[in-house]
C-alpha atoms as a PDB file:
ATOM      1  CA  UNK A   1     -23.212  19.844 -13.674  1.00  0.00           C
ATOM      2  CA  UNK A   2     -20.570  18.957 -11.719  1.00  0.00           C
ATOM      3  CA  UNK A   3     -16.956  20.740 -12.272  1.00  0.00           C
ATOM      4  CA  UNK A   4     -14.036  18.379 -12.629  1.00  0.00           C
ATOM      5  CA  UNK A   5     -10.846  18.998 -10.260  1.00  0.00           C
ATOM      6  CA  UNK A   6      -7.860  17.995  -9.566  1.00  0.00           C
ATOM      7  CA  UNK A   7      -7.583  15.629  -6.951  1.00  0.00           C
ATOM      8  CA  UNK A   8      -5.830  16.254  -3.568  1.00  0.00           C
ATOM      9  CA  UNK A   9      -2.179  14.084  -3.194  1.00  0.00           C
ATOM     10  CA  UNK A  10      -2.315  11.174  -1.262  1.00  0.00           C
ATOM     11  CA  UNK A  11      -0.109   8.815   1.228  1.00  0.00           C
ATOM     12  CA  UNK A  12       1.022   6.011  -0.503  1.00  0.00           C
ATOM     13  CA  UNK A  13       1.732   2.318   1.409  1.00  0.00           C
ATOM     14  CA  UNK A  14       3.474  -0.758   0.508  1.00  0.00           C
ATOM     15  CA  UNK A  15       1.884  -3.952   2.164  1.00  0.00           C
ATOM     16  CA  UNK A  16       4.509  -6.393   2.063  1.00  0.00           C
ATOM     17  CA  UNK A  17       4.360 -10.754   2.994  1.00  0.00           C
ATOM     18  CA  UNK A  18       7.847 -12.718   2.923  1.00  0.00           C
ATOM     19  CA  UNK A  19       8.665 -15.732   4.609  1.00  0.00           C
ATOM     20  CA  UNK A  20      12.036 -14.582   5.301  1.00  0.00           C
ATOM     21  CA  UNK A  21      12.448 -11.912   7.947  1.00  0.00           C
ATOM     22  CA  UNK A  22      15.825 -11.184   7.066  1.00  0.00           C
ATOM     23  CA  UNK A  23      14.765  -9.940   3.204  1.00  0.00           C
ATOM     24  CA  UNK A  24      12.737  -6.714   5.396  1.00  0.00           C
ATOM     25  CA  UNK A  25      16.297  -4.982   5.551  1.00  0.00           C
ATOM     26  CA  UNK A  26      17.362  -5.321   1.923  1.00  0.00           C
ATOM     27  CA  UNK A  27      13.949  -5.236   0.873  1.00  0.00           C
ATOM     28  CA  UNK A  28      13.496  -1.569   2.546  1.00  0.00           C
ATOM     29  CA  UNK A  29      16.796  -0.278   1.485  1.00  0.00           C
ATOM     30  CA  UNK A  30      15.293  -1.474  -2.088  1.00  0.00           C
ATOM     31  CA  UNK A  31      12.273   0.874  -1.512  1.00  0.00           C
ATOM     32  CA  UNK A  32      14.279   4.137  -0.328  1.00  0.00           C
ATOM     33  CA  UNK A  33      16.426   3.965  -3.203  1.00  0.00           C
ATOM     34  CA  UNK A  34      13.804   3.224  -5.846  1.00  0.00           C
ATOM     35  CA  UNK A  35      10.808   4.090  -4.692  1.00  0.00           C
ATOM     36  CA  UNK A  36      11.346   6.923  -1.193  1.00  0.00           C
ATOM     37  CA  UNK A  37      11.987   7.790   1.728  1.00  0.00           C
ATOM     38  CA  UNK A  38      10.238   5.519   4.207  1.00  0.00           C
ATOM     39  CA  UNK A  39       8.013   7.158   7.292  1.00  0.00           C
ATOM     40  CA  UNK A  40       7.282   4.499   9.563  1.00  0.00           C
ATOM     41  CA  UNK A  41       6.256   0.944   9.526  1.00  0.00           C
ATOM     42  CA  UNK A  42       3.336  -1.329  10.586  1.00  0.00           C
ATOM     43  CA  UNK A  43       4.006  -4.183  13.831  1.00  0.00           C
ATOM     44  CA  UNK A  44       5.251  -7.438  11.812  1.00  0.00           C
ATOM     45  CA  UNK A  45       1.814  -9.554  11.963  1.00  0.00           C
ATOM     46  CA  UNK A  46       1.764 -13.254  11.415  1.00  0.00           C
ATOM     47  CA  UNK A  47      -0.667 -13.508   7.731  1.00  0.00           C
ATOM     48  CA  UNK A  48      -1.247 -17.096   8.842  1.00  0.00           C
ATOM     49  CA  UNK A  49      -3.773 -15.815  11.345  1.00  0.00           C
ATOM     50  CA  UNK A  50      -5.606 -14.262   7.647  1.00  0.00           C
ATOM     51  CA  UNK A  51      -4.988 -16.915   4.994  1.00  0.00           C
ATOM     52  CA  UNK A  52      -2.847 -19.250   3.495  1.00  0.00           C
ATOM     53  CA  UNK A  53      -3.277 -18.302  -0.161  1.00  0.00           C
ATOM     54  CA  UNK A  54       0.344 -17.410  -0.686  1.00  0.00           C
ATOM     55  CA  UNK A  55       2.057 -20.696   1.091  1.00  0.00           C
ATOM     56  CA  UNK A  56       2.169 -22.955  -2.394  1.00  0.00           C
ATOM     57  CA  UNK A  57       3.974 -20.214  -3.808  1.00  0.00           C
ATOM     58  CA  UNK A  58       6.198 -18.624  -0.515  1.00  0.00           C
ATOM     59  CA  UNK A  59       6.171 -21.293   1.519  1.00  0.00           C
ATOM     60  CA  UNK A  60       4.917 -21.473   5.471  1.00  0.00           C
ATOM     61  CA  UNK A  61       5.080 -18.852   8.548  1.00  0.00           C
ATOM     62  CA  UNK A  62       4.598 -15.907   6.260  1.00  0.00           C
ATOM     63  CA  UNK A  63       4.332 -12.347   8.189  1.00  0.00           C
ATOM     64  CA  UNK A  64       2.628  -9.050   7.165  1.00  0.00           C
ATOM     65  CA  UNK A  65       4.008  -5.746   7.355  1.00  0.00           C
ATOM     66  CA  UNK A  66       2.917  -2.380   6.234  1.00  0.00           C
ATOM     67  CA  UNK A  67       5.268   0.315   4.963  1.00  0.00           C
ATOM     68  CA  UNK A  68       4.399   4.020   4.698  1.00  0.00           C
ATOM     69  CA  UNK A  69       6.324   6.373   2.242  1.00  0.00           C
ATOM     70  CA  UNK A  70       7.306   9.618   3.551  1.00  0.00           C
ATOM     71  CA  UNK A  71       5.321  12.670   1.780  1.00  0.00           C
ATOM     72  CA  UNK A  72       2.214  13.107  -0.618  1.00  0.00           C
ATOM     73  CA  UNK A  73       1.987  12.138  -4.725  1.00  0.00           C
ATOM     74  CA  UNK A  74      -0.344  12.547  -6.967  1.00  0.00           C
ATOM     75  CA  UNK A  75      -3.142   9.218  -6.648  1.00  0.00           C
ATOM     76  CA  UNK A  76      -2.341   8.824 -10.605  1.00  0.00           C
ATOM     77  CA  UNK A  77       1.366   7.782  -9.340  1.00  0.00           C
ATOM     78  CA  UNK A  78      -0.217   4.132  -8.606  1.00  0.00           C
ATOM     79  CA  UNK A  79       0.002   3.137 -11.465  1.00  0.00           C
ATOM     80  CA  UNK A  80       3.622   3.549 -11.915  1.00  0.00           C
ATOM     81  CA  UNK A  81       3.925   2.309  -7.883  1.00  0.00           C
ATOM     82  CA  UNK A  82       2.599  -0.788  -8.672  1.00  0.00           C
ATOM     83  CA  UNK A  83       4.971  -1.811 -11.507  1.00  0.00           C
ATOM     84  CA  UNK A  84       7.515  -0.597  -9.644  1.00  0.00           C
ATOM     85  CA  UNK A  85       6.719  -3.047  -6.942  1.00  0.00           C
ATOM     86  CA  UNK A  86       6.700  -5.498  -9.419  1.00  0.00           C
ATOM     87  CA  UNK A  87      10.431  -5.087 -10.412  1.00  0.00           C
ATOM     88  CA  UNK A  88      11.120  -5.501  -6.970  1.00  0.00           C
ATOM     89  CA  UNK A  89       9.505  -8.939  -6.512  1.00  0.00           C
ATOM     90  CA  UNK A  90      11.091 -10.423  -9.486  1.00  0.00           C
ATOM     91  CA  UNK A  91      14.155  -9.213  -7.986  1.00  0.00           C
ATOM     92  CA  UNK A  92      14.128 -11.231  -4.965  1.00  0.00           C
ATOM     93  CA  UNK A  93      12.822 -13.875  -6.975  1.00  0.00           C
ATOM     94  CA  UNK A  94      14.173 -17.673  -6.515  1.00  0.00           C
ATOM     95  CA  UNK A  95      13.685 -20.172  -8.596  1.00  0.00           C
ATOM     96  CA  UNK A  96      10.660 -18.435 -10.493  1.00  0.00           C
ATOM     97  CA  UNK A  97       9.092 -18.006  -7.089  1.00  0.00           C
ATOM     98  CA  UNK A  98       8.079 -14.716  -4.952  1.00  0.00           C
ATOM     99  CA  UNK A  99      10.224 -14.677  -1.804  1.00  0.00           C
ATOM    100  CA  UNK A 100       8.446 -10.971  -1.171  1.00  0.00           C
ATOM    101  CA  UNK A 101       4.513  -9.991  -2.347  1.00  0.00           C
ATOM    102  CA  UNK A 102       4.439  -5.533  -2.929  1.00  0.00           C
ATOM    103  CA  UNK A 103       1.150  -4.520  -2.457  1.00  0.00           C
ATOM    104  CA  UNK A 104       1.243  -0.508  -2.956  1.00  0.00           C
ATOM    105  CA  UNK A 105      -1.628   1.476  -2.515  1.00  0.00           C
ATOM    106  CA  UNK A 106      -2.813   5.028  -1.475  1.00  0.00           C
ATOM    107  CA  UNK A 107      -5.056   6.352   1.817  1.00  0.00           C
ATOM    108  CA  UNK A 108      -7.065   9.702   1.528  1.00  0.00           C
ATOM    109  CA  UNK A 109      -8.970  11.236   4.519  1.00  0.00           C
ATOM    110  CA  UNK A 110     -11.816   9.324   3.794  1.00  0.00           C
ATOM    111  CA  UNK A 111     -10.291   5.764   1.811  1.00  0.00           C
ATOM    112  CA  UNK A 112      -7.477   2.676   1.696  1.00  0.00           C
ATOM    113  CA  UNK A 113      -6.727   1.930  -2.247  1.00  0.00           C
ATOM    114  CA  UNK A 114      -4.821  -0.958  -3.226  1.00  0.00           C
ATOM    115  CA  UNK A 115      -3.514  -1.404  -6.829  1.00  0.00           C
ATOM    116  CA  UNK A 116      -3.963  -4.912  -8.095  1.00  0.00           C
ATOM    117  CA  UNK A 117      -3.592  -6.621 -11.345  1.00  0.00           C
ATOM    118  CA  UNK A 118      -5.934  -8.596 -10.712  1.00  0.00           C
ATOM    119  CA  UNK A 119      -9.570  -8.257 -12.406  1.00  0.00           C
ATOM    120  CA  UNK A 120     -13.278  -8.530 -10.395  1.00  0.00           C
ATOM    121  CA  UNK A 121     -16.299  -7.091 -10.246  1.00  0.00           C
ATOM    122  CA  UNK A 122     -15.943  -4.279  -7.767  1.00  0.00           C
ATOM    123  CA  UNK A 123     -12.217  -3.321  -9.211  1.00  0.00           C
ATOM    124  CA  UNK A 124     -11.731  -0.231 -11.456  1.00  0.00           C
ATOM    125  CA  UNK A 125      -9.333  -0.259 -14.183  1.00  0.00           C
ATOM    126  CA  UNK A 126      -6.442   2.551 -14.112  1.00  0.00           C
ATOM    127  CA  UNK A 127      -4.684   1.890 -16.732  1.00  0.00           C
ATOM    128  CA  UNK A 128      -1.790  -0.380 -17.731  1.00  0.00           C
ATOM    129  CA  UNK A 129      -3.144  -3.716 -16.059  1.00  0.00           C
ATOM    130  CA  UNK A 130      -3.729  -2.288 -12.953  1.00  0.00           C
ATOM    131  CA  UNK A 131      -7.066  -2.092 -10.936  1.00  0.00           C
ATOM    132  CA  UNK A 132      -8.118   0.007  -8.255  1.00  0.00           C
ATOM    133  CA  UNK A 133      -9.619  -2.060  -4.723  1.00  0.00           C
ATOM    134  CA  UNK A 134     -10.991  -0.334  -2.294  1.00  0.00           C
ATOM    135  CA  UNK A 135     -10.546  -1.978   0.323  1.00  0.00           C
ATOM    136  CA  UNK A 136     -11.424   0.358   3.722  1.00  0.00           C
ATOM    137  CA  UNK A 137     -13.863   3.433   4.141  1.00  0.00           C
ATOM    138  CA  UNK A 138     -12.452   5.931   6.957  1.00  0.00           C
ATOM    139  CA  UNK A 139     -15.772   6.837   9.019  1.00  0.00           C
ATOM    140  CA  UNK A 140     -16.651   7.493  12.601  1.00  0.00           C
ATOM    141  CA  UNK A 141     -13.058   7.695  13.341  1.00  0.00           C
ATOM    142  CA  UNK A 142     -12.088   4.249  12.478  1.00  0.00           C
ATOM    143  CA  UNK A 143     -11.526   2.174   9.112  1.00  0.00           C
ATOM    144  CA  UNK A 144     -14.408   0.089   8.235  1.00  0.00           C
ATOM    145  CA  UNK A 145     -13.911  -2.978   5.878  1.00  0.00           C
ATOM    146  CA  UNK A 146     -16.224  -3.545   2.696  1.00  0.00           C
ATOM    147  CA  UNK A 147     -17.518  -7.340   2.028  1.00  0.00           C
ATOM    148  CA  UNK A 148     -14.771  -7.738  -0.082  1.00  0.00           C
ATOM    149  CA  UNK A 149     -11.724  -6.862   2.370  1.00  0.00           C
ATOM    150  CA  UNK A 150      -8.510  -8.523   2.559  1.00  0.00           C
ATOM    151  CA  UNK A 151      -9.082 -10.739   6.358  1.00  0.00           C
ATOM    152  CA  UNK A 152      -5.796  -8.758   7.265  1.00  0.00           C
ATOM    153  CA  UNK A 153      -6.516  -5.688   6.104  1.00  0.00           C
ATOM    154  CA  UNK A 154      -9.377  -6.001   8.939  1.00  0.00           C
ATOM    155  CA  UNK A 155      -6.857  -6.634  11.589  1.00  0.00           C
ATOM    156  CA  UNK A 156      -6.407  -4.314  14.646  1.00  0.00           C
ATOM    157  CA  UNK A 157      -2.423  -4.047  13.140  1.00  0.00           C
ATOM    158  CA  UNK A 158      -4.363  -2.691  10.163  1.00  0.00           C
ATOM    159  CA  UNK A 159      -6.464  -0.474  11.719  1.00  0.00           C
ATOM    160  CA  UNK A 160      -3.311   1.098  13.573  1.00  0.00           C
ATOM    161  CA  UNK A 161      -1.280   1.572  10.636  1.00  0.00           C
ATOM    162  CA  UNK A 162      -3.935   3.118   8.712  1.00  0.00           C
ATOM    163  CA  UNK A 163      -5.201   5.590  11.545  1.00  0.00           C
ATOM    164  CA  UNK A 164      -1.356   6.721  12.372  1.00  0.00           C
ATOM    165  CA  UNK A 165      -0.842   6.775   8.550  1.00  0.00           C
ATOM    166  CA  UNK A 166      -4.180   9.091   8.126  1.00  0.00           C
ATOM    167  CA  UNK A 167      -2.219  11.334  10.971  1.00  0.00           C
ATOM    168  CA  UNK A 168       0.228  11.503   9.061  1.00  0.00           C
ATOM    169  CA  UNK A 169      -1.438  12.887   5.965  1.00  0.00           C
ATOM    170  CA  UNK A 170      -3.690  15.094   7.472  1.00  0.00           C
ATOM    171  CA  UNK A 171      -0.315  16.994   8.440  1.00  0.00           C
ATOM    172  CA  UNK A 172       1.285  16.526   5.051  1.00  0.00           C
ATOM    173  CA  UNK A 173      -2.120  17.218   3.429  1.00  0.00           C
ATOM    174  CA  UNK A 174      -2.208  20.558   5.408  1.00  0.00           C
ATOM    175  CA  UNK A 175       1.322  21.537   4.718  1.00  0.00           C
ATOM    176  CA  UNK A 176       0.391  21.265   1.216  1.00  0.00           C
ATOM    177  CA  UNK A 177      -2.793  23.232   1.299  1.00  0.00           C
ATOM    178  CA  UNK A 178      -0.709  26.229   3.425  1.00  0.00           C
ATOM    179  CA  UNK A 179       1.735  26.083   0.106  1.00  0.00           C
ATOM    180  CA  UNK A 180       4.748  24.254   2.769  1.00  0.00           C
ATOM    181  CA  UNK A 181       4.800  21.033   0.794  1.00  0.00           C
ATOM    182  CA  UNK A 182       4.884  20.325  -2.897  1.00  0.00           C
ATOM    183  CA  UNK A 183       3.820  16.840  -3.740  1.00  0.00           C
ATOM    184  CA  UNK A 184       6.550  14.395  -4.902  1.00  0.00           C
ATOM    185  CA  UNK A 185       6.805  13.502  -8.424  1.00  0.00           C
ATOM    186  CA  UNK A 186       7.981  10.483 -10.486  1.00  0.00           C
ATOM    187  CA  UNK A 187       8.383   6.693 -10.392  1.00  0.00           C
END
């Protein structure tokens, strides 16, 4: 019988889609004062080269970006991430409609996670309304997509982000493991 354990920390990620290039600067000073510290950031893709699933509610000439938060929390934080990226939409809400989408999710050595509130077959529930989507499987030293992936989150600015962002955890992860890092706490 297996022994239960307490899960390594993990790097958490906002994916974020807005019409408006000019909401990126509020929308990151935002997530450092409410969320963290930001690490780095994806390239700004074009998500009308993916879908156009969000353009009845955004409007046209929507772009993609990926944002990494600095350190390592407990994968249990998602939860709280993803209502906290909720408050954030209806912030820059107009006229009842999204001007920004928050995706958060975590990557581990070996996974992408995306927190969703949104129910299907291959989602696990968390807790709270929120899902789990697993969305890319790290192996042979690349991210591989599952049949249900996200058409951008099988882009090459994807698979970038997600390989830097893996960098980056292996060196937070180790920090961590030598005692040099305590995971960060709350939400």
């Amino acid at each position: 019988m297996a022994e239960a354990y307490v899960h390594d920390p993990v790097a958490f990620f906002i994916g974020v889609i807005t019409a408006k290039s000019e909401l990126l600067f509020p929308l990151r000073a935002i997530i450092e004062s409410s969320i963290g510290k930001i690490a780095f950031e994806s390239e700004i893709l074009r998500f009308d080269e993916f879908t156009h699933y969000y353009e009845p509610e955004m409007g046209g000439g929507l772009l993609r970006v990926w944002i990494a938060l600095e350190g390592i929390r407990p994968p249990e934080s998602l939860i709280r991430l993803k209502w906290a990226c909720t408050a954030i939409e209806n912030h820059f809400k107009k006229e009842g409609k999204r001007r920004v989408n928050l995706d958060p999710g975590y990557l581990t050595l070996a996974k992408v996670i995306l927190a969703t509130f949104k129910n299907f077959s291959h989602r696990i529930y968390l807790g709270d309304g929120v899902f789990a989507d697993l969305q890319l499987m790290y192996r042979r030293k690349k991210f591989v997509p599952m049949e249900w992936t996200f058409a951008d989150y099988r882009s090459e600015g994807a698979q970038r982000f997600f390989l830097m962002l893996r960098e980056s955890y292996k060196k937070w992860l180790k920090s961590y493991k030598n005692g040099q890092l305590e995971p960060i706490t709350g939400w």
